[in-house]
C-alpha atoms as a PDB file:
ATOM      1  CA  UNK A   1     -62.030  86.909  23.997  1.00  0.00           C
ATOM      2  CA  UNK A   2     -58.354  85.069  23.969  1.00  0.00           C
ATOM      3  CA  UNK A   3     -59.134  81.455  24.992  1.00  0.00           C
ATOM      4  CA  UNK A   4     -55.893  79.937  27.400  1.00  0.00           C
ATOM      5  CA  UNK A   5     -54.891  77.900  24.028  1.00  0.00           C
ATOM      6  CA  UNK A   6     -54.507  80.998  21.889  1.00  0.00           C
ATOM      7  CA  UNK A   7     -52.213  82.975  24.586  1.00  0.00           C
ATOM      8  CA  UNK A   8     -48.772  83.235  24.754  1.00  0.00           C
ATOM      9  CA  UNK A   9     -46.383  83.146  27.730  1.00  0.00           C
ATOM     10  CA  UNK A  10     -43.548  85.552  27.653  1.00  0.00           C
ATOM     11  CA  UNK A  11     -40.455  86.195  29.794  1.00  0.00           C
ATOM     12  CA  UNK A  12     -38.368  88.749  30.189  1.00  0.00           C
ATOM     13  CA  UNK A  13     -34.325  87.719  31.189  1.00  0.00           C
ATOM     14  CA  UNK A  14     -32.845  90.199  33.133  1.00  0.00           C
ATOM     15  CA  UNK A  15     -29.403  91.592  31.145  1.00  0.00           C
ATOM     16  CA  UNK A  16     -30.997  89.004  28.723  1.00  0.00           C
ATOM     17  CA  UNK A  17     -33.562  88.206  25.834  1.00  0.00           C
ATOM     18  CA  UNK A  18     -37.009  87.591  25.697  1.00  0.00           C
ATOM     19  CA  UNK A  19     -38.691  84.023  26.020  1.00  0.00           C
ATOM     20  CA  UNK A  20     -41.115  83.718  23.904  1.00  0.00           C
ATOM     21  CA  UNK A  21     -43.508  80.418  23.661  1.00  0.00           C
ATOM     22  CA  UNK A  22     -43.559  79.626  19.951  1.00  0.00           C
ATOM     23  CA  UNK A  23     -44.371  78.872  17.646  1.00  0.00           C
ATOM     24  CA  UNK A  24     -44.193  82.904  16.787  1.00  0.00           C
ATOM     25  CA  UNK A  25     -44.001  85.462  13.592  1.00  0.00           C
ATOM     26  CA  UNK A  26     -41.788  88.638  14.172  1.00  0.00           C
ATOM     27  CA  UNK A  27     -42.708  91.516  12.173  1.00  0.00           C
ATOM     28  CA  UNK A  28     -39.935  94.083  11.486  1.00  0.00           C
ATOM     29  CA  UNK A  29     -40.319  97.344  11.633  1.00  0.00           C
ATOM     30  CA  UNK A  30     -39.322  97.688   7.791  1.00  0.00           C
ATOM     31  CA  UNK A  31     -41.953  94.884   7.423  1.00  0.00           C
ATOM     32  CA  UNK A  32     -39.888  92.283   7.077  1.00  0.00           C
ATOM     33  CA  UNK A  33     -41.541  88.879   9.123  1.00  0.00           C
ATOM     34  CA  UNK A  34     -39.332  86.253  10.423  1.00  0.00           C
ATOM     35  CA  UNK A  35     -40.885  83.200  11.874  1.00  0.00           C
ATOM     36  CA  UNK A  36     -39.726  80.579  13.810  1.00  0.00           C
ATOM     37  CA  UNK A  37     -42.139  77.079  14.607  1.00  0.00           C
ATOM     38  CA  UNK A  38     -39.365  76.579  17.535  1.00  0.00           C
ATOM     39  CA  UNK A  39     -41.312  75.662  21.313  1.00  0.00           C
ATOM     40  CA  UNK A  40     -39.588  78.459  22.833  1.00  0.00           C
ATOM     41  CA  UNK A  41     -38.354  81.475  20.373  1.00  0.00           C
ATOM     42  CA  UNK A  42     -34.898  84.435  21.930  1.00  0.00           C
ATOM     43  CA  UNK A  43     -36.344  87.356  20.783  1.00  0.00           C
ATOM     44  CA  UNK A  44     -33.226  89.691  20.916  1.00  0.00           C
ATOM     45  CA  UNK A  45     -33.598  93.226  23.386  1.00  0.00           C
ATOM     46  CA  UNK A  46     -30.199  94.396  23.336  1.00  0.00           C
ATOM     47  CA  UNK A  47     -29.806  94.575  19.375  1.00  0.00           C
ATOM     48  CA  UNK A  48     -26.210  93.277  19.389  1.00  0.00           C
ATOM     49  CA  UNK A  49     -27.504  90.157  17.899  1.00  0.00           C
ATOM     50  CA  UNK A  50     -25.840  88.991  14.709  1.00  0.00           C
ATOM     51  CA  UNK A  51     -29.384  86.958  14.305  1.00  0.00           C
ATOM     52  CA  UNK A  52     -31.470  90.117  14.946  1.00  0.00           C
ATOM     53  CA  UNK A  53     -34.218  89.983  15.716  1.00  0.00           C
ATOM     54  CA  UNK A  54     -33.780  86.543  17.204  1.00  0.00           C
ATOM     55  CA  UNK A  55     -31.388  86.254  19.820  1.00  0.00           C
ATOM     56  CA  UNK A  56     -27.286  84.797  19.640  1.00  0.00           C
ATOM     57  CA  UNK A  57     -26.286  85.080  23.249  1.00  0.00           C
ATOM     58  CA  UNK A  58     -24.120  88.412  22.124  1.00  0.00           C
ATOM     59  CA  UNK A  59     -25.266  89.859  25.279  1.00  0.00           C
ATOM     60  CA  UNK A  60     -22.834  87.842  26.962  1.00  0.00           C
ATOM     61  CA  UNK A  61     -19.817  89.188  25.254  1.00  0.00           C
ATOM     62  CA  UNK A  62     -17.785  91.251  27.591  1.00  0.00           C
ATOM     63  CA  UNK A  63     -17.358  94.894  26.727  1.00  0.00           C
ATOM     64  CA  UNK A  64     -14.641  97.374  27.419  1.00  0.00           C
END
């Protein structure tokens, strides 16, 4: 059973990404794992991320 220190607190941003606490691996769906030892880790849910999977704030660009 998960002990408090070995969960992980996630939140969801509405129009946004996903805060995840870190320090966190990703794993890829082609396999590929990118980690990041950063407190709090923008996992990106709207794929327009130049960074993907890791979120750049390109879900704040304006499109028309």
């Amino acid at each position: 059973m998960p002990t408090p220190r070995d969960s992980r607190r996630v939140t969801i941003v509405p129009g946004g990404p996903m805060l995840v606490e870190g320090p966190v691996e990703l794993v890829q769906p082609d396999g590929a794992v990118v980690t990041s030892d950063r407190f709090v880790v923008a996992v990106c849910t709207c794929r327009r991320s130049k960074l993907y999977p890791l979120c750049d704030t390109s879900h704040r660009e304006r499109r028309r």
